[in-house]
N, C-alpha and C. Protein backbone atom coordinates (compact mmCIF):
# COMPACT_ATOMS: atom_id res chain seq x y z
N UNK A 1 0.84 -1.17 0.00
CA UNK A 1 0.00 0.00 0.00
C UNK A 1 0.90 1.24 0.00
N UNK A 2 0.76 2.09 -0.97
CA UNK A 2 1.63 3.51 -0.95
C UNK A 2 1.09 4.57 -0.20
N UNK A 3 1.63 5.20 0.62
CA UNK A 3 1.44 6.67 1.34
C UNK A 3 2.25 7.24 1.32
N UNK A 4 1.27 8.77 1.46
CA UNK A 4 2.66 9.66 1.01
C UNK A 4 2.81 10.25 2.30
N UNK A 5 3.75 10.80 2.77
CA UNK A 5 4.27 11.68 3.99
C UNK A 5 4.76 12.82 3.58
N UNK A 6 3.99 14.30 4.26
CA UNK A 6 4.48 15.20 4.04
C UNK A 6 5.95 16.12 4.47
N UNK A 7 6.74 16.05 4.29
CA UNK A 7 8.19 16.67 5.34
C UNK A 7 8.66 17.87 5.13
N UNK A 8 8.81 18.09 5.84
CA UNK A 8 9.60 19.81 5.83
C UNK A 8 10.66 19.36 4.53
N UNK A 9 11.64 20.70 3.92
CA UNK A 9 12.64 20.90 3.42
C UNK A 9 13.68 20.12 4.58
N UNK A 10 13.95 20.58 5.30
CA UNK A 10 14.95 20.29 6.97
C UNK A 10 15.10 18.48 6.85
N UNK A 11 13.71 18.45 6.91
CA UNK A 11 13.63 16.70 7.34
C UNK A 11 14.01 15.86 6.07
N UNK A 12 13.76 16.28 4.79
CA UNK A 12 14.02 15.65 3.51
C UNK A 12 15.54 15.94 3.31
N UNK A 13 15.95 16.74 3.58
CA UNK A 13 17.98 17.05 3.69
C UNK A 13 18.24 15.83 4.70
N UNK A 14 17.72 16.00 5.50
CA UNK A 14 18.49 14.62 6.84
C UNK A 14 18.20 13.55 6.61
N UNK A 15 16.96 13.44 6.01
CA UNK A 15 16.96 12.07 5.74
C UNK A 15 17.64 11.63 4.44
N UNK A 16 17.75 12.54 3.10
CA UNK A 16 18.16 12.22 2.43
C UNK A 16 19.95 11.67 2.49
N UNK A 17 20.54 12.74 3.58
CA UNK A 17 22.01 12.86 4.30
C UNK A 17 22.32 11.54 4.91
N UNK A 18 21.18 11.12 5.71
CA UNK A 18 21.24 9.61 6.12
C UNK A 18 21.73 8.48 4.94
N UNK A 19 20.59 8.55 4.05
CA UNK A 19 20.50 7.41 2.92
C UNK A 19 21.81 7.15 2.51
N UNK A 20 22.26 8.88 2.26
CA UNK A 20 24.17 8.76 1.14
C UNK A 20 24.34 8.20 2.32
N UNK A 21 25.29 8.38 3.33
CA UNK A 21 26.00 7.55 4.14
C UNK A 21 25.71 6.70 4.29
N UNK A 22 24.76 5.93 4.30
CA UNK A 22 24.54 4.40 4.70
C UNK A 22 24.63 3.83 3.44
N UNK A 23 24.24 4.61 2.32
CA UNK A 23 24.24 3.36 0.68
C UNK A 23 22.68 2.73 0.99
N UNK A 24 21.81 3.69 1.43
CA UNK A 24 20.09 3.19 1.23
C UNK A 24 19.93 4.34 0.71
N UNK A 25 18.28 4.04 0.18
CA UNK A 25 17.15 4.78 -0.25
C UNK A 25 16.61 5.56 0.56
N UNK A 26 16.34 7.06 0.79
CA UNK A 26 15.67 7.57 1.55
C UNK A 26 14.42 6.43 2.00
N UNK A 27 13.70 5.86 0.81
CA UNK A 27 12.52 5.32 1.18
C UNK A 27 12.33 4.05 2.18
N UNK A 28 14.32 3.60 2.01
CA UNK A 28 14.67 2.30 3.32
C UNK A 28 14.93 3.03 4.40
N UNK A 29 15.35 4.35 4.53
CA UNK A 29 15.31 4.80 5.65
C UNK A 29 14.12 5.09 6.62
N UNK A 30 12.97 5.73 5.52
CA UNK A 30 11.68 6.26 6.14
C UNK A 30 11.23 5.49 6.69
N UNK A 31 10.67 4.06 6.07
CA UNK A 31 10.38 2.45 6.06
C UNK A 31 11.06 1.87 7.74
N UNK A 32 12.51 1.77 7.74
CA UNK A 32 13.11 1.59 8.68
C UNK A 32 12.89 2.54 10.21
N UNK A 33 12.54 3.79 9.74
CA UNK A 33 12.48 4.65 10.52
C UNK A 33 11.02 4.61 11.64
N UNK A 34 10.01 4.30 10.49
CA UNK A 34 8.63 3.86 11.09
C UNK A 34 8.49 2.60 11.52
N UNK A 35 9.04 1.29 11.07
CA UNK A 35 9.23 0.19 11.60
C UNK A 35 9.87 0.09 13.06
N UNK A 36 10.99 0.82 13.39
CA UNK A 36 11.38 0.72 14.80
C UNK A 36 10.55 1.71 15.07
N UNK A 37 9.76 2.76 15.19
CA UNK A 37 8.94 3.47 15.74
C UNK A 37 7.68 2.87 16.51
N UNK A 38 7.20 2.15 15.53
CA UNK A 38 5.92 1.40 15.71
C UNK A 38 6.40 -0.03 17.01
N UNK A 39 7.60 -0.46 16.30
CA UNK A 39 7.26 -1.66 17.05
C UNK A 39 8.04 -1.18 18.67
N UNK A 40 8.97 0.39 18.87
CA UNK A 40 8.73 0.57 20.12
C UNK A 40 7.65 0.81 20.81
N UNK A 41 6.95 1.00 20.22
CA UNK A 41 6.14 2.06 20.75
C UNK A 41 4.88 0.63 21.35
N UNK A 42 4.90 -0.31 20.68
CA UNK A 42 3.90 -1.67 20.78
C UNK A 42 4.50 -2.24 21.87
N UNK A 43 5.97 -2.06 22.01
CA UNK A 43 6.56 -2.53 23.23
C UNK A 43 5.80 -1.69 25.20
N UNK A 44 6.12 -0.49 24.39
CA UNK A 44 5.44 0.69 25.75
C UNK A 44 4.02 0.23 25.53
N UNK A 45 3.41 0.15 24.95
CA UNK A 45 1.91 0.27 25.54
C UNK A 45 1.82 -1.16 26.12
N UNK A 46 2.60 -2.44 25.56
CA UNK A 46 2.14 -4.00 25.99
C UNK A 46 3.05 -3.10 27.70
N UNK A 47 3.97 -2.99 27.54
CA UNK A 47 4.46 -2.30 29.28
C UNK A 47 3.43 -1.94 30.16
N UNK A 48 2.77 -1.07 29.58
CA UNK A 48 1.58 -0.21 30.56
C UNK A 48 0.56 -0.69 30.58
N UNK A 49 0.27 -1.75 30.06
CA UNK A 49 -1.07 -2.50 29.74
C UNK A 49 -0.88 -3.72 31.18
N UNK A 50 0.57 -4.00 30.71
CA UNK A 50 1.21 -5.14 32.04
C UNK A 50 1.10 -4.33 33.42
N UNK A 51 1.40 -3.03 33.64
CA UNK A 51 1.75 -2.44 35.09
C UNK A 51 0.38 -1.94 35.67
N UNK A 52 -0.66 -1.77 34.15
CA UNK A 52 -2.15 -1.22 35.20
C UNK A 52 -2.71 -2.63 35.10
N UNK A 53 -2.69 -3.75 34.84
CA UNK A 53 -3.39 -5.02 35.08
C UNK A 53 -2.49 -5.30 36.71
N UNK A 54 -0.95 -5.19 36.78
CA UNK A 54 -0.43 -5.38 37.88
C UNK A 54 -1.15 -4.80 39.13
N UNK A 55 -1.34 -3.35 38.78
CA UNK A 55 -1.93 -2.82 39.72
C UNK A 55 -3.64 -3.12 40.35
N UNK A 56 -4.02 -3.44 39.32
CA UNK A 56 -6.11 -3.65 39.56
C UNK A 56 -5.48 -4.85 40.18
N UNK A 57 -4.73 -6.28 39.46
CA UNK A 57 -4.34 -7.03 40.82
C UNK A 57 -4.32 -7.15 42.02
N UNK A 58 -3.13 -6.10 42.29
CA UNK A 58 -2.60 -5.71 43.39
C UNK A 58 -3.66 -5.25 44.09
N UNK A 59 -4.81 -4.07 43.54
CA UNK A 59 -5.62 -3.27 44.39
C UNK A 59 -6.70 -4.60 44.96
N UNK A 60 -6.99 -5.22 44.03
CA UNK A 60 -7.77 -6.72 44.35
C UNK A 60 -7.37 -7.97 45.68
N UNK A 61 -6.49 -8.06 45.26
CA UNK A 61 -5.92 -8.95 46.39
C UNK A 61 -5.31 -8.57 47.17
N UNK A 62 -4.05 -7.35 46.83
CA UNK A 62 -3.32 -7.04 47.88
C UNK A 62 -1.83 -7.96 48.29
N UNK A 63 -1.64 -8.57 47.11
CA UNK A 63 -0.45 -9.39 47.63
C UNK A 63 0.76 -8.80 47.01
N UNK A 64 1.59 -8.93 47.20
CA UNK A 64 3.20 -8.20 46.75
C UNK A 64 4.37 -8.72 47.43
N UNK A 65 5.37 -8.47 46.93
CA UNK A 65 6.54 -8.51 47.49
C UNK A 65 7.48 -6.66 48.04
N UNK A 66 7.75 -7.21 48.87
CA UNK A 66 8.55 -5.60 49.64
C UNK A 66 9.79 -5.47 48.74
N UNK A 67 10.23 -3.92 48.41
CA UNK A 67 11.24 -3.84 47.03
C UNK A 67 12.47 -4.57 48.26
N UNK A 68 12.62 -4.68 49.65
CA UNK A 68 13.63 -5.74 50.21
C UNK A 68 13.88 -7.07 49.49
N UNK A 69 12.63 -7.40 49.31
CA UNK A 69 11.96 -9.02 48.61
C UNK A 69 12.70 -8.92 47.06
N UNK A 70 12.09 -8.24 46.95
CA UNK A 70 12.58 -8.34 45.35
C UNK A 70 14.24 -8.28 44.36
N UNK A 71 14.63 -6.95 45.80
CA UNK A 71 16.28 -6.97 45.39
C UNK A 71 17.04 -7.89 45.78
N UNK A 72 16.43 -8.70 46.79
CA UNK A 72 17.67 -9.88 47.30
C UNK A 72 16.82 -10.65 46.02
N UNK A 73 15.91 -10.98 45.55
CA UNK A 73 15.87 -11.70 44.74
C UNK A 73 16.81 -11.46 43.44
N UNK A 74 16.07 -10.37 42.98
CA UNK A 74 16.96 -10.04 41.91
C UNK A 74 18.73 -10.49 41.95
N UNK A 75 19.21 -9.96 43.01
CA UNK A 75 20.42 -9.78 43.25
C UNK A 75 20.87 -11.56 43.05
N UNK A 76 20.25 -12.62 43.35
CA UNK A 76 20.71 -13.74 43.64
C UNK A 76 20.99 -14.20 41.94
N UNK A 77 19.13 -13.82 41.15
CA UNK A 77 19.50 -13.89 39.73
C UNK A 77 20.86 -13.38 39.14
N UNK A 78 21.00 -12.25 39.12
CA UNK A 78 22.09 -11.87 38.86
C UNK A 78 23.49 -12.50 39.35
N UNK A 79 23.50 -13.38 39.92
CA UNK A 79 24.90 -13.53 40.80
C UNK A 79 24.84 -15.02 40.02
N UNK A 80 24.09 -15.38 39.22
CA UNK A 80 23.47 -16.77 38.57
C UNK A 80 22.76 -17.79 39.17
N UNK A 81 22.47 -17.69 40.41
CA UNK A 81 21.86 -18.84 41.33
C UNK A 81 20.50 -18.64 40.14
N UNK A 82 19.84 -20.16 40.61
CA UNK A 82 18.57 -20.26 39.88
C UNK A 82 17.78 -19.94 40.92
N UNK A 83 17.37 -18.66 41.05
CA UNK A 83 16.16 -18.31 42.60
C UNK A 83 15.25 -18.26 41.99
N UNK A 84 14.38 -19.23 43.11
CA UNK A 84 12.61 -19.04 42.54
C UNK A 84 12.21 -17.42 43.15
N UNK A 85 10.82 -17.23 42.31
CA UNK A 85 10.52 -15.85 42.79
C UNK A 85 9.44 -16.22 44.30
N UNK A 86 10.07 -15.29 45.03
CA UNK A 86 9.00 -15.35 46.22
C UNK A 86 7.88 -15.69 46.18
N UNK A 87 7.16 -16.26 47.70
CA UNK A 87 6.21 -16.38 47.38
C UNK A 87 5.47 -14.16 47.41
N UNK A 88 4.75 -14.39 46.62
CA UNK A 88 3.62 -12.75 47.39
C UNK A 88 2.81 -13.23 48.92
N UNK A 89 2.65 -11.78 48.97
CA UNK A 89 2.07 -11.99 50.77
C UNK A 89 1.37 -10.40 50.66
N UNK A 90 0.66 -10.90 51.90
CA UNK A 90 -0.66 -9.53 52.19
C UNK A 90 0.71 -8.56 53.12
């Protein structure tokens, strides 16, 4: 499907400035440019979609771990032990 995008003078110099140095097409750049755009951006909302379901959870039951809980956990991952994750608690 073709669309067109409107750009400043400014933005068609930089992007075009991009293309020479790399040995692409402005149009692999634009392409490339909206492709990592989109699929960050799908990353942040699946994020915030995860932290307000965390939270209606949380407000529901009430169970959690104390950030104490969590950094010795973390910390053990990191050090490579295989640590299970806590249990949660009221």
């Amino acid at each position: 499907m073709a669309t067109s995008v409107k750009l400043n003078d400014d933005m068609k110099k930089r992007v075009q400035h991009l293309a020479d140095v790399r040995h692409r097409s402005a149009h692999w750049i634009m392409r490339q440019a909206i492709q990592d755009y989109v699929e960050r951006e799908e990353k942040r909302e699946t994020f915030k979609q995860d932290a307000r379901r965390a939270w209606e959870d949380y407000q529901r039951n009430g169970l959690h771990l104390t950030a104490a809980e969590a950094d010795e956990w973390l910390a053990k991952l990191e050090s490579g032990d295989n640590a299970e994750l806590p249990t949660c608690h009221k």
